[in-house]
N, C-alpha and C. Protein backbone atom coordinates (compact mmCIF):
# COMPACT_ATOMS: atom_id res chain seq x y z
N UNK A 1 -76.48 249.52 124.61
CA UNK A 1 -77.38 249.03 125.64
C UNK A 1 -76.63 248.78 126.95
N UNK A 2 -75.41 248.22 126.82
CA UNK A 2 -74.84 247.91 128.10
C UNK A 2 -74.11 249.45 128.89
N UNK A 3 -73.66 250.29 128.30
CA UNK A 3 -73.72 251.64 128.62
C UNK A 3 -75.01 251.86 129.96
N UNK A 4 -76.30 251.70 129.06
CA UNK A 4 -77.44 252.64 130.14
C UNK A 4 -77.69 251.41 131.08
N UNK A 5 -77.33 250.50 131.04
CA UNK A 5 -77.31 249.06 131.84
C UNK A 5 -76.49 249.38 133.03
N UNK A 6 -75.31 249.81 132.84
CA UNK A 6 -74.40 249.92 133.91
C UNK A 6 -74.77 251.49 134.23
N UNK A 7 -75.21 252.34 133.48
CA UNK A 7 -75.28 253.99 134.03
C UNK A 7 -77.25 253.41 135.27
N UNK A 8 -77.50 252.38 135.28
CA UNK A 8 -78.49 252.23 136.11
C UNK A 8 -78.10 251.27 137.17
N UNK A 9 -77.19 250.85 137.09
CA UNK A 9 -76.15 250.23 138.39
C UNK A 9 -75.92 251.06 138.95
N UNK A 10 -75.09 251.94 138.66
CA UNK A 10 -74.76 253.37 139.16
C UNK A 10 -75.55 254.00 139.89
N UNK A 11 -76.53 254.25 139.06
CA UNK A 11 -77.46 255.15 139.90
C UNK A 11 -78.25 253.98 141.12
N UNK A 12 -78.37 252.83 140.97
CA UNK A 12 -79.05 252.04 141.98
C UNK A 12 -77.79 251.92 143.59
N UNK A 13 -76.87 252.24 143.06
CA UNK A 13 -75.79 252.17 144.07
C UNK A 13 -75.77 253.80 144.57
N UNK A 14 -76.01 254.35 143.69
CA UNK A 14 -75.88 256.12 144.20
C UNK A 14 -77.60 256.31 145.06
N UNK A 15 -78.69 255.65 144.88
CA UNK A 15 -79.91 255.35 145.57
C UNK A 15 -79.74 254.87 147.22
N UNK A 16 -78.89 253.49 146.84
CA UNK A 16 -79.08 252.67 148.56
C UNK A 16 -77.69 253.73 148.99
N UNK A 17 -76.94 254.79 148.53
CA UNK A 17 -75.48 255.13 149.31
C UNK A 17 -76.56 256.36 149.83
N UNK A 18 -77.49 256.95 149.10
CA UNK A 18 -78.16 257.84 149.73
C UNK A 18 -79.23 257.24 150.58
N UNK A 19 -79.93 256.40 150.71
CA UNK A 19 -80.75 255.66 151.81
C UNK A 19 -80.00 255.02 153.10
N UNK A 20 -78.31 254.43 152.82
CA UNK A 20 -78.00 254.07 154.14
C UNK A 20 -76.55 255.10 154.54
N UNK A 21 -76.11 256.02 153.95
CA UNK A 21 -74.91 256.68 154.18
C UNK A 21 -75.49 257.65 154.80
N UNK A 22 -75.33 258.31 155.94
CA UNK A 22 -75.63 259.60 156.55
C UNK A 22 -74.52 260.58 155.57
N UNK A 23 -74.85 261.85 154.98
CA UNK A 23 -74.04 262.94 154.31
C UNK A 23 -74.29 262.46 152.86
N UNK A 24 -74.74 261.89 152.24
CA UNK A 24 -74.90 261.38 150.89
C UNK A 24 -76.32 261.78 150.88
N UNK A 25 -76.64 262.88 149.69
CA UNK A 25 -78.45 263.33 149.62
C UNK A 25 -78.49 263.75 148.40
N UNK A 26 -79.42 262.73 147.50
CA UNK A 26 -80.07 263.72 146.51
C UNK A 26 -81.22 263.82 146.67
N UNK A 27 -81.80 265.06 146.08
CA UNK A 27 -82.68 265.55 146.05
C UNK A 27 -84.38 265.07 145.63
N UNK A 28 -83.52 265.13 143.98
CA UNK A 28 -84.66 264.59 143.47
C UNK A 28 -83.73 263.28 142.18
N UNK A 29 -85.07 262.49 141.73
CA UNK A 29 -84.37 261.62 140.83
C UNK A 29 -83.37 261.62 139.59
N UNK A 30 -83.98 262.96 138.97
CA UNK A 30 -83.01 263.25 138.36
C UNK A 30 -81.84 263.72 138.44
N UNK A 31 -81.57 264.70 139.93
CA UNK A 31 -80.05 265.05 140.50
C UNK A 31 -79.18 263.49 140.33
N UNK A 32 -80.07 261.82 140.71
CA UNK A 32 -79.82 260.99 141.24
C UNK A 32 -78.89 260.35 139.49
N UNK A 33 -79.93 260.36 138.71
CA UNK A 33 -79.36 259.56 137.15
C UNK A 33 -78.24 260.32 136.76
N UNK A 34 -78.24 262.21 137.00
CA UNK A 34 -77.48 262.92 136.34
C UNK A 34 -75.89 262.86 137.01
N UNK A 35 -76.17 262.20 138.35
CA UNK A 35 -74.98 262.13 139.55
C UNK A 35 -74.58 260.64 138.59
N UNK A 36 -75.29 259.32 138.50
CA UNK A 36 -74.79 258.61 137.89
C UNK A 36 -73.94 258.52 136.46
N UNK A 37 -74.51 259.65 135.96
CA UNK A 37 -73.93 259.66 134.48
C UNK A 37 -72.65 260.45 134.77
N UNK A 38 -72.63 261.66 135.59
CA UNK A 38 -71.31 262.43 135.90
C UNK A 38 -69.99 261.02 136.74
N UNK A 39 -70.41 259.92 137.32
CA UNK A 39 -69.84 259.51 137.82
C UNK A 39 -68.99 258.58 136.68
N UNK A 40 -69.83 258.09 136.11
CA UNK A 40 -69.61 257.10 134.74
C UNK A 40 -68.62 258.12 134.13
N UNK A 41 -68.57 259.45 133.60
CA UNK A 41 -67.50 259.72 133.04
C UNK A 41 -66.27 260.30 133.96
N UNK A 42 -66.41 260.77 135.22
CA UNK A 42 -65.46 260.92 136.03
C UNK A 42 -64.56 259.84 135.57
N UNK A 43 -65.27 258.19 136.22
CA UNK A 43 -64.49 257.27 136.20
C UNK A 43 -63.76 256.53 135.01
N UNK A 44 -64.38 257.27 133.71
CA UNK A 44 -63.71 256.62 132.64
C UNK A 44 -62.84 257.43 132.04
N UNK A 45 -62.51 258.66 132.71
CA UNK A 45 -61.43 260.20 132.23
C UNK A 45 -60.56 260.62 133.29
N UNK A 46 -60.77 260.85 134.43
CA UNK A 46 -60.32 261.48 135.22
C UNK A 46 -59.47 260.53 135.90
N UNK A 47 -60.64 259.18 136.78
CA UNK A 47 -60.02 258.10 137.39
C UNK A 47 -58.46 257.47 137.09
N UNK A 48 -58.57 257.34 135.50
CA UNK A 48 -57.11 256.46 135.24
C UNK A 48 -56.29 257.62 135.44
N UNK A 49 -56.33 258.35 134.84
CA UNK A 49 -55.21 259.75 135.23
C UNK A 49 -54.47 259.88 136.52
N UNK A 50 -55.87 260.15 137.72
CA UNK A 50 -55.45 260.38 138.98
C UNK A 50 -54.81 258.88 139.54
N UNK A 51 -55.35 257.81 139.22
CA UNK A 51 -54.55 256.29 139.29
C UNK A 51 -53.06 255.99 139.02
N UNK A 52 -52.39 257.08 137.73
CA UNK A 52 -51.38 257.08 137.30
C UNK A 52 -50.58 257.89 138.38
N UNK A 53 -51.06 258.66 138.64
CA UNK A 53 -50.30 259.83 138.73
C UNK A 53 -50.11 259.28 140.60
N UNK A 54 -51.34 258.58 141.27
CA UNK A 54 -51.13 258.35 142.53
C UNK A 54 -50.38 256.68 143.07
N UNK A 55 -49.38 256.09 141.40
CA UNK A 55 -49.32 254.57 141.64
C UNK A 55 -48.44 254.56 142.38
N UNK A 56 -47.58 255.24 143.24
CA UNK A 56 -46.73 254.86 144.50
C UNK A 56 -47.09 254.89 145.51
N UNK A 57 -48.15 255.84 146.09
CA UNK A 57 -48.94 255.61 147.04
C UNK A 57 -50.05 254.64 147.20
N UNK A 58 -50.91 254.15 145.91
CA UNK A 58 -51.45 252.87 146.09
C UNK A 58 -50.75 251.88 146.48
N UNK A 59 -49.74 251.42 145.44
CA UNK A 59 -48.24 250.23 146.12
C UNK A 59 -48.01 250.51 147.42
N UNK A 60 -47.88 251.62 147.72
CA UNK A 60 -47.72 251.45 149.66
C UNK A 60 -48.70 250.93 150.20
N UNK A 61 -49.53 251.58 150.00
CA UNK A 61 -51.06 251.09 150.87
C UNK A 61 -51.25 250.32 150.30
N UNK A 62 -50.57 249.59 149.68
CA UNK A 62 -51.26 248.13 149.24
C UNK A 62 -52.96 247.92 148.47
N UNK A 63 -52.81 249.30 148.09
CA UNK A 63 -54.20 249.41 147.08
C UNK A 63 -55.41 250.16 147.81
N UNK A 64 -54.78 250.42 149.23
CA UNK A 64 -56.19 250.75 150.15
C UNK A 64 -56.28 252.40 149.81
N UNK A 65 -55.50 253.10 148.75
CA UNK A 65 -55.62 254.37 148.72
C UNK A 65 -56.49 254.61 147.57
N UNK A 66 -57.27 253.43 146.66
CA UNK A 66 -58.03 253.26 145.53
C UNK A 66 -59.25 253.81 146.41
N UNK A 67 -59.54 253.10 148.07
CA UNK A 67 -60.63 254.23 148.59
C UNK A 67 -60.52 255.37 148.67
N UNK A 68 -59.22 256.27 148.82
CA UNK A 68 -59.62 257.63 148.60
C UNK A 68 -59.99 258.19 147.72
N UNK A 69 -59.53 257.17 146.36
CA UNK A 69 -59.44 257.93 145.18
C UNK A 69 -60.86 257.90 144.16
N UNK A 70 -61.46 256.56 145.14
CA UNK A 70 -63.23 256.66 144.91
C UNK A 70 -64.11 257.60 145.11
N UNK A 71 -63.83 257.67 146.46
CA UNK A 71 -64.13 259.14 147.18
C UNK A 71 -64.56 260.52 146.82
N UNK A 72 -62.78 260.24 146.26
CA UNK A 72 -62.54 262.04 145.24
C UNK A 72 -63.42 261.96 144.32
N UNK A 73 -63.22 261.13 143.34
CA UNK A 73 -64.36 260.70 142.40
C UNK A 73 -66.11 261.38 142.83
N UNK A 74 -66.22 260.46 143.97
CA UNK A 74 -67.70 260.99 144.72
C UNK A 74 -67.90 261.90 144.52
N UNK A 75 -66.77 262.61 145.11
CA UNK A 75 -66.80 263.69 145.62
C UNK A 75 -67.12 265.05 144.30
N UNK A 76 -65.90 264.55 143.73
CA UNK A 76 -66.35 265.45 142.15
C UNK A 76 -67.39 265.56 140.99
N UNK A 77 -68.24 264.05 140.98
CA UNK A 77 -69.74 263.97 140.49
C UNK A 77 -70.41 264.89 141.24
N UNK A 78 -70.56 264.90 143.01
CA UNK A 78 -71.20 265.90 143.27
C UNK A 78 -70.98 267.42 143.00
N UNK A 79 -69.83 267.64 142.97
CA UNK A 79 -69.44 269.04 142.72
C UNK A 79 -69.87 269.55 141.28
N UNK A 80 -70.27 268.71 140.74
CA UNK A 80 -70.78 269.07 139.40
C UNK A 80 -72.24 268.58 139.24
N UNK A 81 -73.18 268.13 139.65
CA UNK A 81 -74.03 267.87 139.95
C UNK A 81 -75.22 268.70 141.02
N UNK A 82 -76.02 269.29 140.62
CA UNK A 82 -77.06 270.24 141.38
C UNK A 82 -77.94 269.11 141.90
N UNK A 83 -77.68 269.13 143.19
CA UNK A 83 -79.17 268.51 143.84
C UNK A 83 -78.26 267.22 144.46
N UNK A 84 -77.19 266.44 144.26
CA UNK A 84 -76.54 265.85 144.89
C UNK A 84 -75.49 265.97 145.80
N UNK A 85 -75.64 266.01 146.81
CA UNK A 85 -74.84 266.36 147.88
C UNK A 85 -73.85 265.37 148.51
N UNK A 86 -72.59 265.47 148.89
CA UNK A 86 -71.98 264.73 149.89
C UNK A 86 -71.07 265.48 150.79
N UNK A 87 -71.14 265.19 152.05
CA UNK A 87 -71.00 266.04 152.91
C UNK A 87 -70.00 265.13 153.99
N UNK A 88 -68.62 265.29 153.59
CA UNK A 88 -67.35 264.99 154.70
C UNK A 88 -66.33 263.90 153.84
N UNK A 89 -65.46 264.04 154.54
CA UNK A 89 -64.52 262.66 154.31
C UNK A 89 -65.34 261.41 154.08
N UNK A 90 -65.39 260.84 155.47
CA UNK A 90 -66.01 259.23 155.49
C UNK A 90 -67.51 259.58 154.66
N UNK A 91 -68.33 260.21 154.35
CA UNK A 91 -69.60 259.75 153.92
C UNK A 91 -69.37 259.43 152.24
N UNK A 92 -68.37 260.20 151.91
CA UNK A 92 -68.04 259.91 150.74
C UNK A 92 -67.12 258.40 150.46
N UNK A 93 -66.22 258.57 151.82
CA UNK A 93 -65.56 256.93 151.64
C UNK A 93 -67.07 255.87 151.67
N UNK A 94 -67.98 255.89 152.60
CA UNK A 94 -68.65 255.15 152.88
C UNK A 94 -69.53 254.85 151.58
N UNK A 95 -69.82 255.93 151.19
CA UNK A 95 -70.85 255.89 149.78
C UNK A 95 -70.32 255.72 148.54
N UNK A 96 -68.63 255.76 148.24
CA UNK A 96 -68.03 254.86 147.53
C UNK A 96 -67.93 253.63 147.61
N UNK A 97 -67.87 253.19 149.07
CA UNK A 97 -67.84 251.76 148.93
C UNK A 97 -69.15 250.87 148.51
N UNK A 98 -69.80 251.68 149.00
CA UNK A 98 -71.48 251.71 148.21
C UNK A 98 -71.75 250.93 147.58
N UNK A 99 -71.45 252.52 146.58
CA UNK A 99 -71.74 252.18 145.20
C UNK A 99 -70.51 251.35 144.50
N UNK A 100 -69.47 251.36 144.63
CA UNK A 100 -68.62 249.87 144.28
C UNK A 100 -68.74 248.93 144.33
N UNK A 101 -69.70 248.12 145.67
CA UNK A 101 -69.87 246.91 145.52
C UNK A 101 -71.19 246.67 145.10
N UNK A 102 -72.43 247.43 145.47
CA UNK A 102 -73.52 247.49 144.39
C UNK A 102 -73.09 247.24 142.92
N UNK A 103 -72.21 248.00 142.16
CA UNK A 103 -72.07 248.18 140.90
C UNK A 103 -71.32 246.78 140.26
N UNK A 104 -70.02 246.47 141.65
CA UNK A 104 -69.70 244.66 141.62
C UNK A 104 -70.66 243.92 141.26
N UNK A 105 -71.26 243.96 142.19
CA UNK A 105 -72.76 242.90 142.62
C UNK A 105 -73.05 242.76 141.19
N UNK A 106 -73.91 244.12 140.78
CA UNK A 106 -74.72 244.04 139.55
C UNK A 106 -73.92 243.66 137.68
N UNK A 107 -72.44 244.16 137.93
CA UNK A 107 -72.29 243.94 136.94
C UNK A 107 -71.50 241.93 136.99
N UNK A 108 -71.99 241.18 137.78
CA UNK A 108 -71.49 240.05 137.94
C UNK A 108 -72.86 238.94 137.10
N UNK A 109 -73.73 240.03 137.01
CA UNK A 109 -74.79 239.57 136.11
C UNK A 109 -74.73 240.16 134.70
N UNK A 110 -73.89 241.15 134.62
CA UNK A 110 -74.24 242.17 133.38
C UNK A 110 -73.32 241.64 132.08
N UNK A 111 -73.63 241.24 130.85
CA UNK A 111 -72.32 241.01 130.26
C UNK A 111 -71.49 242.45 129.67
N UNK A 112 -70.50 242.50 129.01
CA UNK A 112 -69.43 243.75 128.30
C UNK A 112 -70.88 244.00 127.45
N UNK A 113 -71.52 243.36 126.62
CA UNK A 113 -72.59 244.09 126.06
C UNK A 113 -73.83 244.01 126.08
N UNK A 114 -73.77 244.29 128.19
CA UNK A 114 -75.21 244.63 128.28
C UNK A 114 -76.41 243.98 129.01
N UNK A 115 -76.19 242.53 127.79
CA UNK A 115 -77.02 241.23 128.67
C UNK A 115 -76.91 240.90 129.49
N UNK A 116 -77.97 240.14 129.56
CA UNK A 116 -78.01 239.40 131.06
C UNK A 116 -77.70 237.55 130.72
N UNK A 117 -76.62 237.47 131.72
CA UNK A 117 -76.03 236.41 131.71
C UNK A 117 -76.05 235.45 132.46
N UNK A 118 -76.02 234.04 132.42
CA UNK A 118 -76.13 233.34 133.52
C UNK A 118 -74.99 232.24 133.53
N UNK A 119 -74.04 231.35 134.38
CA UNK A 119 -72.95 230.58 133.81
C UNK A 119 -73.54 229.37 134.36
N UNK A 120 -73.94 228.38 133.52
CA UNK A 120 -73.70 227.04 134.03
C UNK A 120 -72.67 226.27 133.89
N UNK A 121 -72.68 225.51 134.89
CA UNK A 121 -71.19 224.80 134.72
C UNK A 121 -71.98 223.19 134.82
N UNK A 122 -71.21 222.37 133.94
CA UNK A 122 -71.07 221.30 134.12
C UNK A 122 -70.26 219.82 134.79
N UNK A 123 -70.76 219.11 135.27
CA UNK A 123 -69.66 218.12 135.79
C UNK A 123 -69.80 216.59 134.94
């Protein structure tokens, strides 16, 4: 359950990156879920790899090269994806950052399996 929980974060962040990013377009809804699900495994196969392989240049940039490497990411859901488009450098930086903090946002409610969580604290 928490799988299609977060593969609809995804796609709600791949929605508003195509409503406020100029160069970010899908088509139709399903280009939109199928871009989310390609992204979900980009980031759980490809991501740590290219992370490994790029950890001296993150340490320089002090981590700010994790935006390019979102990007690429973007960039490669679309390339495999019919009907989702991204079109340049920045629209893809921009629509990573997107959908990153959308997907923040949402999974700050989401638990590891799924639910929906709430924290009270006591004094």
């Amino acid at each position: 359950m928490g799988i299609i929980i977060r593969t609809l974060l995804v796609a709600a962040g791949l929605w508003l990156a195509t409503a406020i990013v100029p160069g970010v377009e899908a088509y139709t809804t399903s280009a939109l879920i199928w871009a989310a699900i390609a992204l979900g495994l980009i980031n759980a196969f490809v991501r740590p790899l290219v992370i490994l392989l790029t950890l001296p240049l993150t340490v320089l940039t002090l981590g700010v090269f994790l935006l390019v490497i979102n990007a690429g990411m973007l960039n490669l859901a679309a390339w495999f994806v019919d009907g989702f488009v991204v079109q340049g450098f920045w629209s893809s930086v921009f629509g990573a950052i997107v959908v990153g903090l959308t997907s923040w946002v949402g999974s700050a409610f989401v638990s590891e399996r799924g639910r929906y969580e709430v924290m009270v604290v006591r004094r």
